[in-house]
PDB file of N, CA and C in Angstrom:
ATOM      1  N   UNK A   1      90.365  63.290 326.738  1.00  0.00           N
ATOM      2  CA  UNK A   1      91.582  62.520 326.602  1.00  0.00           C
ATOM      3  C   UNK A   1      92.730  63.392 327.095  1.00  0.00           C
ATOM      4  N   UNK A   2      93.792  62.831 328.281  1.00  0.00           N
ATOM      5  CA  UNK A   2      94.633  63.129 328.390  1.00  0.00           C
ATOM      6  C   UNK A   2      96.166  62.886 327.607  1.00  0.00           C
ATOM      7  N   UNK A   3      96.529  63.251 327.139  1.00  0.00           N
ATOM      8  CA  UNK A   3      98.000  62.699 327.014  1.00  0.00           C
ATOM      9  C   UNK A   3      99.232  63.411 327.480  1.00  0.00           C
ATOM     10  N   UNK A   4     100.270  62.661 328.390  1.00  0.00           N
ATOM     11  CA  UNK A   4     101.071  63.549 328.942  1.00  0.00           C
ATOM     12  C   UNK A   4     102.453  63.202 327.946  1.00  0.00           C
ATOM     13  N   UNK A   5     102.891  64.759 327.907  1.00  0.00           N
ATOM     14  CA  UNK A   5     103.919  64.620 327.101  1.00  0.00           C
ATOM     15  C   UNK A   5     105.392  65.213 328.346  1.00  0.00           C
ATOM     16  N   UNK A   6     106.334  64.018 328.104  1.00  0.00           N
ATOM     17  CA  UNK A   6     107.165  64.181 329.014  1.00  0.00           C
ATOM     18  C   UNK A   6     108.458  65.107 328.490  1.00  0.00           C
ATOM     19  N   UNK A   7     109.399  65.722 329.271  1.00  0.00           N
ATOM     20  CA  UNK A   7     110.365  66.318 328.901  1.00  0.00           C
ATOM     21  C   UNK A   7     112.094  65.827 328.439  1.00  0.00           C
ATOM     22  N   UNK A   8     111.762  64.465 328.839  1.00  0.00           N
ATOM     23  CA  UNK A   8     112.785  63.691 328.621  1.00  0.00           C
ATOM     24  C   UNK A   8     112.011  62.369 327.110  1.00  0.00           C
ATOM     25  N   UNK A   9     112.787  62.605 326.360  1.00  0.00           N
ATOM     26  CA  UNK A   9     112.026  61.843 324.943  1.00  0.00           C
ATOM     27  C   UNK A   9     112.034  60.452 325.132  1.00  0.00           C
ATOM     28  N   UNK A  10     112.588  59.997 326.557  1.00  0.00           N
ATOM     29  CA  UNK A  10     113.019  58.554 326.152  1.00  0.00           C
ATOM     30  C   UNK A  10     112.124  58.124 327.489  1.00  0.00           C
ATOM     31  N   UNK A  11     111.174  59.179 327.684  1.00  0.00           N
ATOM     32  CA  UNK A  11     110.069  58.891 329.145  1.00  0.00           C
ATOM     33  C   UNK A  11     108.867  57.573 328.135  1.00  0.00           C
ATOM     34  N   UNK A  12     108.507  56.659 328.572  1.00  0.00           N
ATOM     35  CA  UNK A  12     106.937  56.086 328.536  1.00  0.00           C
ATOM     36  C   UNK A  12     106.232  57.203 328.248  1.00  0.00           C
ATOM     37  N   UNK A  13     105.446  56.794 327.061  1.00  0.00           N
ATOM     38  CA  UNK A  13     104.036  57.356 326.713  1.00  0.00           C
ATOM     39  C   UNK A  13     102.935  57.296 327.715  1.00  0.00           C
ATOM     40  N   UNK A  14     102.030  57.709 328.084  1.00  0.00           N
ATOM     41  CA  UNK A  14     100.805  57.287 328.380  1.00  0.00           C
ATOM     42  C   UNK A  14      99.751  58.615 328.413  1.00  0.00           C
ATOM     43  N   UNK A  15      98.628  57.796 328.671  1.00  0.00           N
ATOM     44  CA  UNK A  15      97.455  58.600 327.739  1.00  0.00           C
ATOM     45  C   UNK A  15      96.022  57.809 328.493  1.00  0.00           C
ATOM     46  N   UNK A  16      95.038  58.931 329.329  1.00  0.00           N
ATOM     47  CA  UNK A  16      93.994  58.195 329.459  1.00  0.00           C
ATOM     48  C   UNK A  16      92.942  59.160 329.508  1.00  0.00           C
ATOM     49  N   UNK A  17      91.708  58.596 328.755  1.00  0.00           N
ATOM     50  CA  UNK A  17      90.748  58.554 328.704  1.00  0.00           C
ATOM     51  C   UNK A  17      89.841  58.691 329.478  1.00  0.00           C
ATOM     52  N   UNK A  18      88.861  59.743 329.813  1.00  0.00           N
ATOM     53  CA  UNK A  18      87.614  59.718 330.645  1.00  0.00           C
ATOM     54  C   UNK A  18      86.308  59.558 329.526  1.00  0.00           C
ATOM     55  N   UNK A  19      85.327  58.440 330.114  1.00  0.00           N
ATOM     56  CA  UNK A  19      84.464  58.446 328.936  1.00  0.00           C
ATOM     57  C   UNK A  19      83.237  58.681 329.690  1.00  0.00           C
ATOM     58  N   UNK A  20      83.334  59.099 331.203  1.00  0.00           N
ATOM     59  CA  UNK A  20      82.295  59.429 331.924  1.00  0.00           C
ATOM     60  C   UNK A  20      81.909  58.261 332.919  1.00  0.00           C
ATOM     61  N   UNK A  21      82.044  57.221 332.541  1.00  0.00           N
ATOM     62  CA  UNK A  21      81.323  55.876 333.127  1.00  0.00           C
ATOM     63  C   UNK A  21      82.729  54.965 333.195  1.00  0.00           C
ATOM     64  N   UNK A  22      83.606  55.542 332.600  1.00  0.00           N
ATOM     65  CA  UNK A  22      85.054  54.602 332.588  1.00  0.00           C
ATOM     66  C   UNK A  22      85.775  55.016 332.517  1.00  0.00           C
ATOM     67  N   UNK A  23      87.515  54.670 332.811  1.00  0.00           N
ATOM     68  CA  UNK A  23      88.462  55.375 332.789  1.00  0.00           C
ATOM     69  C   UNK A  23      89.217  54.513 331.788  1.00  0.00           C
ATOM     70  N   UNK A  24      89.890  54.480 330.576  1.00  0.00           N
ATOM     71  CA  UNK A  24      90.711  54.407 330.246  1.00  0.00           C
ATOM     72  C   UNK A  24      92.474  54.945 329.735  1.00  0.00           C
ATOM     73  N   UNK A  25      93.510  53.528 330.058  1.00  0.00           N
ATOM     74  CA  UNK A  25      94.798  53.536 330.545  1.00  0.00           C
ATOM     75  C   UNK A  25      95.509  53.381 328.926  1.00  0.00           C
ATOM     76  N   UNK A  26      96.470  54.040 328.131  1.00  0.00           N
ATOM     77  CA  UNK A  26      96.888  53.426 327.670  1.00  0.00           C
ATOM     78  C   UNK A  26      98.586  53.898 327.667  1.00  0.00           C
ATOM     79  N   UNK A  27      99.173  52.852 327.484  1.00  0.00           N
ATOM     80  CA  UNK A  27     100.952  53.208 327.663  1.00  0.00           C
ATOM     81  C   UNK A  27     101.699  52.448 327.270  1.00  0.00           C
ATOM     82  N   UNK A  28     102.640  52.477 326.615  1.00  0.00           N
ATOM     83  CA  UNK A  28     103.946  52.058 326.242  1.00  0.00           C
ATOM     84  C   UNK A  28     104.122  52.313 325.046  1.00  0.00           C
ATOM     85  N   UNK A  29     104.850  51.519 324.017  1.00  0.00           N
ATOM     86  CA  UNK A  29     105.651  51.553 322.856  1.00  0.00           C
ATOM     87  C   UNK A  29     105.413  50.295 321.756  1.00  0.00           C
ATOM     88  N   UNK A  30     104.850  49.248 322.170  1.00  0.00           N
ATOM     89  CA  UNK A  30     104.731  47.992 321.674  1.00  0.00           C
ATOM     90  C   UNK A  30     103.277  47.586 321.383  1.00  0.00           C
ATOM     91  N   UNK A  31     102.844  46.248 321.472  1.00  0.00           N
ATOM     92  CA  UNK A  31     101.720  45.878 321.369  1.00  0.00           C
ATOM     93  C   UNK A  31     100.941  45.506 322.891  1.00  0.00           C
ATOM     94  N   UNK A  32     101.658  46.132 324.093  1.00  0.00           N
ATOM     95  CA  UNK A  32     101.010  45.869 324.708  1.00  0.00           C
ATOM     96  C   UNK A  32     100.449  47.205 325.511  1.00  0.00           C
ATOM     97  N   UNK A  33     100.758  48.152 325.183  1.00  0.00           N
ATOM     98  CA  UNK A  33      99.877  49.254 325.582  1.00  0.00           C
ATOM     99  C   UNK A  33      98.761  49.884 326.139  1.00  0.00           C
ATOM    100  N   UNK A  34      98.295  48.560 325.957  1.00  0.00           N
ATOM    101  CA  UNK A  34      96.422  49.293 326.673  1.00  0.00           C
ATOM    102  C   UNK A  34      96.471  48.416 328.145  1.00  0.00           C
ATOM    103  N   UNK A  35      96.033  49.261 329.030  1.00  0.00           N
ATOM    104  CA  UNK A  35      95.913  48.523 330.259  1.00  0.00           C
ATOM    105  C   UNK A  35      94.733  48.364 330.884  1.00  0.00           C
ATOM    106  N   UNK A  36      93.768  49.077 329.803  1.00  0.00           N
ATOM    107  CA  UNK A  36      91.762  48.493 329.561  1.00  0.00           C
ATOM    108  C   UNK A  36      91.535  49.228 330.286  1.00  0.00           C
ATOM    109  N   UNK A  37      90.364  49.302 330.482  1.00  0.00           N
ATOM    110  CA  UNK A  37      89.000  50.813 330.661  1.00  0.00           C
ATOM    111  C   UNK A  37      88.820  49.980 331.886  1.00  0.00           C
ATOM    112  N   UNK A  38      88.514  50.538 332.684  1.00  0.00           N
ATOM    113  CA  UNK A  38      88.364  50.663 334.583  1.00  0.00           C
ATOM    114  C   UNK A  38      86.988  51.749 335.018  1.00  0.00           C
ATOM    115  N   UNK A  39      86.318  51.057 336.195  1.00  0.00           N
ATOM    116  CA  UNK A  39      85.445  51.784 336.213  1.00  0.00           C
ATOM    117  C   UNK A  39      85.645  53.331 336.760  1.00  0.00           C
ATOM    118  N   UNK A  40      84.810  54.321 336.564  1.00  0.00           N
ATOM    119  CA  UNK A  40      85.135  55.865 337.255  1.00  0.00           C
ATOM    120  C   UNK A  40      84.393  55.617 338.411  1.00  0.00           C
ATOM    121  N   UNK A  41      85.268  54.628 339.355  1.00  0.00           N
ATOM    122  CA  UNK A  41      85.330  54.905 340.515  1.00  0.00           C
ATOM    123  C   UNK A  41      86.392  55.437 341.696  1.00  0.00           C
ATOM    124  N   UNK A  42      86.461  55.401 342.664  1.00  0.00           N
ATOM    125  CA  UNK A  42      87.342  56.242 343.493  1.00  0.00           C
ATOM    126  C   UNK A  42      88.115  55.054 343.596  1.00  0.00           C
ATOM    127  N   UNK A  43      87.929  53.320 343.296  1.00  0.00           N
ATOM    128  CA  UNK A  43      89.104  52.452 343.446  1.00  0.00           C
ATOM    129  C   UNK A  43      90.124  52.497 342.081  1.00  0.00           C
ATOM    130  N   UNK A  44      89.014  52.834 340.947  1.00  0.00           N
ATOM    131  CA  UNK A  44      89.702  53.217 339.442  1.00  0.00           C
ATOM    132  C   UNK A  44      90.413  54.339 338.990  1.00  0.00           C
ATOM    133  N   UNK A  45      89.754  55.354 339.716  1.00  0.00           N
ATOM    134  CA  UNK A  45      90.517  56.533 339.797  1.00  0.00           C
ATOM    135  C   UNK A  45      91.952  56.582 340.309  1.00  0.00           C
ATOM    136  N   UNK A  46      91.802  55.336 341.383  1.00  0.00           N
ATOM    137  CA  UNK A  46      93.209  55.484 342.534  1.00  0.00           C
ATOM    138  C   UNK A  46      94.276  54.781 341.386  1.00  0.00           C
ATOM    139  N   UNK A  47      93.687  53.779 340.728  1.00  0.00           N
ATOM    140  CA  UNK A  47      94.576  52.918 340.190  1.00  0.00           C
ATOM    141  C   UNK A  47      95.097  53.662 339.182  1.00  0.00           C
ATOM    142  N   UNK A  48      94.520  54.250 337.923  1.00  0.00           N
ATOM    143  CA  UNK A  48      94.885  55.195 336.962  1.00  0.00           C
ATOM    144  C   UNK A  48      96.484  56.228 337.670  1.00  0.00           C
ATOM    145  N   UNK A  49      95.762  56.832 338.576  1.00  0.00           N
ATOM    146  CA  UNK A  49      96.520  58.153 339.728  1.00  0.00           C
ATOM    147  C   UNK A  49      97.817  57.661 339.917  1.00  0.00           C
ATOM    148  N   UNK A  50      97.864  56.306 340.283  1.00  0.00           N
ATOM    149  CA  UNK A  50      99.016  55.844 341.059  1.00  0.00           C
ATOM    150  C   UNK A  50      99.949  55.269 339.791  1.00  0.00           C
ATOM    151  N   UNK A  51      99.474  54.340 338.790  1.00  0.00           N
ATOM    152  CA  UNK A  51     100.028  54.148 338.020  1.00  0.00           C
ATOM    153  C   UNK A  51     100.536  55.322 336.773  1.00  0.00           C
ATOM    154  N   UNK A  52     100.094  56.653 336.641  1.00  0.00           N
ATOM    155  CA  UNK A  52     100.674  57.651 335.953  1.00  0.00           C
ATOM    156  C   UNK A  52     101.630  58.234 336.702  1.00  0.00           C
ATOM    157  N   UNK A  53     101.256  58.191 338.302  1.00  0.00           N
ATOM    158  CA  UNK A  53     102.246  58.525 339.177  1.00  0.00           C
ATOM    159  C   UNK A  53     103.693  58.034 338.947  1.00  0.00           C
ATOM    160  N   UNK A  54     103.879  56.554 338.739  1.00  0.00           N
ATOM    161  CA  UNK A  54     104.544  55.538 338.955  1.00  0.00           C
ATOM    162  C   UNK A  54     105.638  56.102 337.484  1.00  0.00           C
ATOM    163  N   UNK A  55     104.746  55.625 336.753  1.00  0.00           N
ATOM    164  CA  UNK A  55     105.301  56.060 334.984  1.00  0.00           C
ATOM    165  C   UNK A  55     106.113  57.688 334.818  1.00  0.00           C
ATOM    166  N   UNK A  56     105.646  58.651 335.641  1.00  0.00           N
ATOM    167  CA  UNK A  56     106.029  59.904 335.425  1.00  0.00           C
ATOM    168  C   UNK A  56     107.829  59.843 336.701  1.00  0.00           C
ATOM    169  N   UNK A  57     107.047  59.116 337.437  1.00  0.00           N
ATOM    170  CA  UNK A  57     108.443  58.794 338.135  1.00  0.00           C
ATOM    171  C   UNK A  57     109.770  57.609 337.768  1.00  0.00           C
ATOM    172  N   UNK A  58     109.722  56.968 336.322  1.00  0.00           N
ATOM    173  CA  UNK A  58     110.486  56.361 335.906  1.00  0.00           C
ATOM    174  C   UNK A  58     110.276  54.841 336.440  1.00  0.00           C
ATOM    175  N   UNK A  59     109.116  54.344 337.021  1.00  0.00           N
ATOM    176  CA  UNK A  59     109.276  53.056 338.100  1.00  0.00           C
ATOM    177  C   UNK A  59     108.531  52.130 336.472  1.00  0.00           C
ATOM    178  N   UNK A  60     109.187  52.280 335.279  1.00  0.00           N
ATOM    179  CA  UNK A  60     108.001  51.311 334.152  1.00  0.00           C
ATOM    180  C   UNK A  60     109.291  50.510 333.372  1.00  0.00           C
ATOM    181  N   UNK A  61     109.043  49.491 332.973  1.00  0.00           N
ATOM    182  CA  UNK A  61     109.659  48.433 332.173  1.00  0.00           C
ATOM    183  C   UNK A  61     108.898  47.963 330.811  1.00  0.00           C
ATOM    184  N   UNK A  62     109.061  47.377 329.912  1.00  0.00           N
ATOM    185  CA  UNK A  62     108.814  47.295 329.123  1.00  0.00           C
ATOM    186  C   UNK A  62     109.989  45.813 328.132  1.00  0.00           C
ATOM    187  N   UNK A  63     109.062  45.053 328.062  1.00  0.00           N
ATOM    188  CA  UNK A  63     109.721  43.887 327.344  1.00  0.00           C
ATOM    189  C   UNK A  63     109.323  43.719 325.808  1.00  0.00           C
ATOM    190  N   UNK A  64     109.712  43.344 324.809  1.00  0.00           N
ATOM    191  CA  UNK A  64     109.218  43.355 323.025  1.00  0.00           C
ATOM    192  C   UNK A  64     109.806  42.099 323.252  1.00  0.00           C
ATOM    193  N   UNK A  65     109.025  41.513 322.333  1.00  0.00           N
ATOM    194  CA  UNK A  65     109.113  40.105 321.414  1.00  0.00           C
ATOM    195  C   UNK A  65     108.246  40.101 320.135  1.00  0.00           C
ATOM    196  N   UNK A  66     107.723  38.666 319.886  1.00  0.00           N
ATOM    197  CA  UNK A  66     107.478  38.709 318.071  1.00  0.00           C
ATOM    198  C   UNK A  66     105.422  39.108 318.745  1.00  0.00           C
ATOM    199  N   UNK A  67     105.844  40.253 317.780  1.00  0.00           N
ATOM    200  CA  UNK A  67     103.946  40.671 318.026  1.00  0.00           C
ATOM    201  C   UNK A  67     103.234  41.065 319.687  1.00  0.00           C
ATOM    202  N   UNK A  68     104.069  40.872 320.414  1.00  0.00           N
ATOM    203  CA  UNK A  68     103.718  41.317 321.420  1.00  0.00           C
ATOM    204  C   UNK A  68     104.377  42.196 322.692  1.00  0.00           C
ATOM    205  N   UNK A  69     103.893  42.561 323.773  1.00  0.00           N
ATOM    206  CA  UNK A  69     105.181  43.217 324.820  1.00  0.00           C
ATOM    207  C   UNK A  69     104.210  43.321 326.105  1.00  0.00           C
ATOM    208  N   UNK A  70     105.171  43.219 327.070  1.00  0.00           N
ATOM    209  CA  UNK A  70     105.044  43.284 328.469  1.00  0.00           C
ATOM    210  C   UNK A  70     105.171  44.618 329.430  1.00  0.00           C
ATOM    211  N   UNK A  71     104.503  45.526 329.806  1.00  0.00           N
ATOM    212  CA  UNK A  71     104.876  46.417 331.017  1.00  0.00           C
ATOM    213  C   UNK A  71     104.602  46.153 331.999  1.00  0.00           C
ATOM    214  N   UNK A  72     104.955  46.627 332.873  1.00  0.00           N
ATOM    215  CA  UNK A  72     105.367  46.307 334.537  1.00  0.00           C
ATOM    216  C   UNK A  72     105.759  47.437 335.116  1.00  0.00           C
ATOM    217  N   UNK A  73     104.183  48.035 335.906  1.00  0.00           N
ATOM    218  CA  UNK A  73     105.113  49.042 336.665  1.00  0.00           C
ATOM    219  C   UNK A  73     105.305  48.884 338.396  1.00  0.00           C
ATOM    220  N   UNK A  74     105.794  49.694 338.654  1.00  0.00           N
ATOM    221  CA  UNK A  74     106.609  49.096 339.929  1.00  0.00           C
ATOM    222  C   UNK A  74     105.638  50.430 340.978  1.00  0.00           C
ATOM    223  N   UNK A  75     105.046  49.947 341.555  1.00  0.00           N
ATOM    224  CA  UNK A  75     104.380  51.323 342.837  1.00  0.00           C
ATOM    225  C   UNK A  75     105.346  51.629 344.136  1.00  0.00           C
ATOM    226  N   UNK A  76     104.617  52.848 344.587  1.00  0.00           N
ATOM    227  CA  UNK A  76     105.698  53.104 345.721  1.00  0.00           C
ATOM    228  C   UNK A  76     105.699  52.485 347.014  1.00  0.00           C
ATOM    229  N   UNK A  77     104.616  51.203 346.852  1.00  0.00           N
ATOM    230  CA  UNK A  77     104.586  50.313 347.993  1.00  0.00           C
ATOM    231  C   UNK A  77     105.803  49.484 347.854  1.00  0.00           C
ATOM    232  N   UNK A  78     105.766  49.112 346.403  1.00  0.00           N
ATOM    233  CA  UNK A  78     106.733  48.122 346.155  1.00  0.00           C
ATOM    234  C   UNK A  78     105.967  46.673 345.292  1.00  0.00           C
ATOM    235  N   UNK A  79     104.825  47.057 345.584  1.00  0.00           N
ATOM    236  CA  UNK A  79     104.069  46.223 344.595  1.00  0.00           C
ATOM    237  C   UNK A  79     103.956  46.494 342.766  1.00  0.00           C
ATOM    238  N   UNK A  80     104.034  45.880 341.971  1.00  0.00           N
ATOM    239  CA  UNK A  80     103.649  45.394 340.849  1.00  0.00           C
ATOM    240  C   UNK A  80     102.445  44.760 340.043  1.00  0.00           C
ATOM    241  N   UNK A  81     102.263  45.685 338.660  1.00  0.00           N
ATOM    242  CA  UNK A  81     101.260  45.477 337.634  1.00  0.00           C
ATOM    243  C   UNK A  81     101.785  45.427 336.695  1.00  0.00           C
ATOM    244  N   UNK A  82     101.658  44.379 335.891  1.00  0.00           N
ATOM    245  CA  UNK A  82     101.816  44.086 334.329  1.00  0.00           C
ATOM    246  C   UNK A  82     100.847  43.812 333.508  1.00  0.00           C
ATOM    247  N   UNK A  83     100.680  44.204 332.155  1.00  0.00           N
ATOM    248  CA  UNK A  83     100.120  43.609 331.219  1.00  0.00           C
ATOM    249  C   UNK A  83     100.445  43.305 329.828  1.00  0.00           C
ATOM    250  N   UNK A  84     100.328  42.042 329.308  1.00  0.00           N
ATOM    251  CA  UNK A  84     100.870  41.727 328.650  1.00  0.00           C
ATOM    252  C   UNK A  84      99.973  41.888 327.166  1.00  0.00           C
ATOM    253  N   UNK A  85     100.426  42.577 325.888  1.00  0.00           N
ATOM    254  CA  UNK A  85      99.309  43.089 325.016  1.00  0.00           C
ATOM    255  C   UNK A  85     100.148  42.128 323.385  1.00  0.00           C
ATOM    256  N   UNK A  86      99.016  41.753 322.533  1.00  0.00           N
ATOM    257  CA  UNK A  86      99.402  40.824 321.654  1.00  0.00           C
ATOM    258  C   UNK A  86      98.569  41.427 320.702  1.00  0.00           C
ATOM    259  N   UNK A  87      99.284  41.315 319.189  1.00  0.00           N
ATOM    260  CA  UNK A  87      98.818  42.483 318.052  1.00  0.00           C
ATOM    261  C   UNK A  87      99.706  41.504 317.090  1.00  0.00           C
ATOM    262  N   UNK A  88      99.091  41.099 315.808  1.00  0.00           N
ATOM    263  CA  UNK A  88      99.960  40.819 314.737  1.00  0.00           C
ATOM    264  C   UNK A  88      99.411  39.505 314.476  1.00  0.00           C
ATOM    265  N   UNK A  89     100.435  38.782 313.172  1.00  0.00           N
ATOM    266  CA  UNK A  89     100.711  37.486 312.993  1.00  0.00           C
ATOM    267  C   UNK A  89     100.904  36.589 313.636  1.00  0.00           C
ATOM    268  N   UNK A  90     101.964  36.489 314.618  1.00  0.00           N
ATOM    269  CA  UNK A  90     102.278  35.993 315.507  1.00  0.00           C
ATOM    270  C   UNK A  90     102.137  35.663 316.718  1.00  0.00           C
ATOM    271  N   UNK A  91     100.790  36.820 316.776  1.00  0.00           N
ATOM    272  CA  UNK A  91     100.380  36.918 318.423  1.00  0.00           C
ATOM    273  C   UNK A  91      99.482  35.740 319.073  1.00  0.00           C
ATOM    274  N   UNK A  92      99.182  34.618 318.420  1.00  0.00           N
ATOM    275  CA  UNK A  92      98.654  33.607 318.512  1.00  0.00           C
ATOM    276  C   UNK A  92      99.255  32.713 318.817  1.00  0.00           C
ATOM    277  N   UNK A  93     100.696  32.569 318.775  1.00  0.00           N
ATOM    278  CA  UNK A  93     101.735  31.675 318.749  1.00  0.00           C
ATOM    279  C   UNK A  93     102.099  31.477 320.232  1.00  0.00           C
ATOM    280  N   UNK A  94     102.514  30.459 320.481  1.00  0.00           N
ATOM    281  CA  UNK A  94     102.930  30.725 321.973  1.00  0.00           C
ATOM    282  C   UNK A  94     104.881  30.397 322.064  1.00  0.00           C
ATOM    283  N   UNK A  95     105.060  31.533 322.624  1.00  0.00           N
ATOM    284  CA  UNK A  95     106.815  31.744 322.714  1.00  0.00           C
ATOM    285  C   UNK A  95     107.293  31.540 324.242  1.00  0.00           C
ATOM    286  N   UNK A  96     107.448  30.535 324.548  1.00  0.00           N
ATOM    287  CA  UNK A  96     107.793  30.309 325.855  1.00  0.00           C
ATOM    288  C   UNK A  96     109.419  31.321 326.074  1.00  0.00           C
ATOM    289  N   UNK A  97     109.735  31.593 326.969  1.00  0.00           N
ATOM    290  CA  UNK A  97     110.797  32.285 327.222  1.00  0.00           C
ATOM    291  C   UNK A  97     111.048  33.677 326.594  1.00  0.00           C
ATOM    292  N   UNK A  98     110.445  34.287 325.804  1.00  0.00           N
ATOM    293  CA  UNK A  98     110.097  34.865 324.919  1.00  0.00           C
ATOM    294  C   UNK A  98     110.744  36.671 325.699  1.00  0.00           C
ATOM    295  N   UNK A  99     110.096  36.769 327.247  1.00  0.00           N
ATOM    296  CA  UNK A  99     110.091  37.954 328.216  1.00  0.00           C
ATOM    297  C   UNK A  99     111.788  37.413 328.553  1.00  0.00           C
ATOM    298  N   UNK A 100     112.362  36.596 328.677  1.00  0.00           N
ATOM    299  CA  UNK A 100     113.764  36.628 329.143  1.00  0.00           C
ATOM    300  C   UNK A 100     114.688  36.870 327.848  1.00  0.00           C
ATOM    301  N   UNK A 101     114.358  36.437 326.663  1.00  0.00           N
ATOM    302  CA  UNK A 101     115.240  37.109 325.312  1.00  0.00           C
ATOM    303  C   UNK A 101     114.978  38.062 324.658  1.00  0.00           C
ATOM    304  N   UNK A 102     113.755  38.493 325.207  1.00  0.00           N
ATOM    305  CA  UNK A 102     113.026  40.114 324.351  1.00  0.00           C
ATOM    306  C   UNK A 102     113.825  41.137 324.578  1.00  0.00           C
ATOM    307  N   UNK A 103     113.844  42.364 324.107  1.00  0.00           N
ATOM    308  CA  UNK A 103     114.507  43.653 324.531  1.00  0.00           C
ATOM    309  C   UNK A 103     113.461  44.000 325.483  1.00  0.00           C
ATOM    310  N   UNK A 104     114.472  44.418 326.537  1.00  0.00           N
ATOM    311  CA  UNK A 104     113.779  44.854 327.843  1.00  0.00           C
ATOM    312  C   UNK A 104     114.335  46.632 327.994  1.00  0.00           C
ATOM    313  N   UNK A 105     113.135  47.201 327.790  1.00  0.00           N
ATOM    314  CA  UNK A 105     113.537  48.997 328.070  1.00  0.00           C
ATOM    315  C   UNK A 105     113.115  49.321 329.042  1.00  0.00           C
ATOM    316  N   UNK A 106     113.795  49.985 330.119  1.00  0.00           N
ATOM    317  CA  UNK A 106     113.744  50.428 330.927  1.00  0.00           C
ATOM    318  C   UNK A 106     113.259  52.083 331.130  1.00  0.00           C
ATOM    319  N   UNK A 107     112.505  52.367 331.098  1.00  0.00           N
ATOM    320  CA  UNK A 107     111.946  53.805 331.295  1.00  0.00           C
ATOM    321  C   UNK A 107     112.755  55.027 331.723  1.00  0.00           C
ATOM    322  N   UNK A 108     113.459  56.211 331.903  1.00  0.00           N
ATOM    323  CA  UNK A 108     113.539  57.021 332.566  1.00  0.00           C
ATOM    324  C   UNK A 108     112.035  57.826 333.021  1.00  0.00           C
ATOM    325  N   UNK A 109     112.373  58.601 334.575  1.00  0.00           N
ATOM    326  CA  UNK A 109     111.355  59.631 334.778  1.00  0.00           C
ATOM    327  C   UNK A 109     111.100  61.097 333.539  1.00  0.00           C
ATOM    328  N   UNK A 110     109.832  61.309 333.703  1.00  0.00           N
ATOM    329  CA  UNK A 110     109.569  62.503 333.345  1.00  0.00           C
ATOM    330  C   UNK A 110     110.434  63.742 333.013  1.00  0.00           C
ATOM    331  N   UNK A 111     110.666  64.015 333.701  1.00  0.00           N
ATOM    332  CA  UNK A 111     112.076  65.297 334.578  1.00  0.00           C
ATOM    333  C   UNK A 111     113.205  64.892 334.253  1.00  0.00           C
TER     334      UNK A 111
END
């Protein structure tokens, strides 16, 4: 298990996992944190690489609402990954609009 600890306190968490046969992603602050176990391949590897890349360089967002939250990170193509993670009472519920009135945090880089 990796976990990188950044120098700026208000950097994204993240933290992944080698289990030999899989790679697991996990990051943020909320209930949506896990971005699921990927195979240990050289396309899983890339994805892990690029997305800690991404996070250590400040390119991550982060939305909260009731029981759940959204990240989104931004690559240096310019393309985008989100996942949206649900935990609680409420996480069953469906909140339409929910990502446009949530608190939306914006990441700083690492450094």
């Amino acid at each position: 298990m990796t976990e990188l600890i950044p120098t700026s306190h208000d950097a994204m968490p993240v933290v992944w996992t080698d289990f030999g046969s899989g790679l697991q992603l996990e990051l943020g602050n909320g209930p949506g944190g896990s971005f699921g176990v990927f195979d240990r391949d050289d396309q899983g590897a890339e994805f892990v690489e690029s997305t800690v890349r991404a996070i250590v360089d400040g390119h991550v967002t982060e939305v909260f609402g009731p029981d759940r939250s959204r990240v989104e990170v931004t690559y240096l193509d310019g393309s985008t990954f989100h996942h949206t993670g649900y935990d609680g009472f409420l996480a069953g519920i469906p909140r339409w609009g929910w990502r446009d009135r949530g608190r939306k945090v914006s990441y700083p880089p690492y450094r």
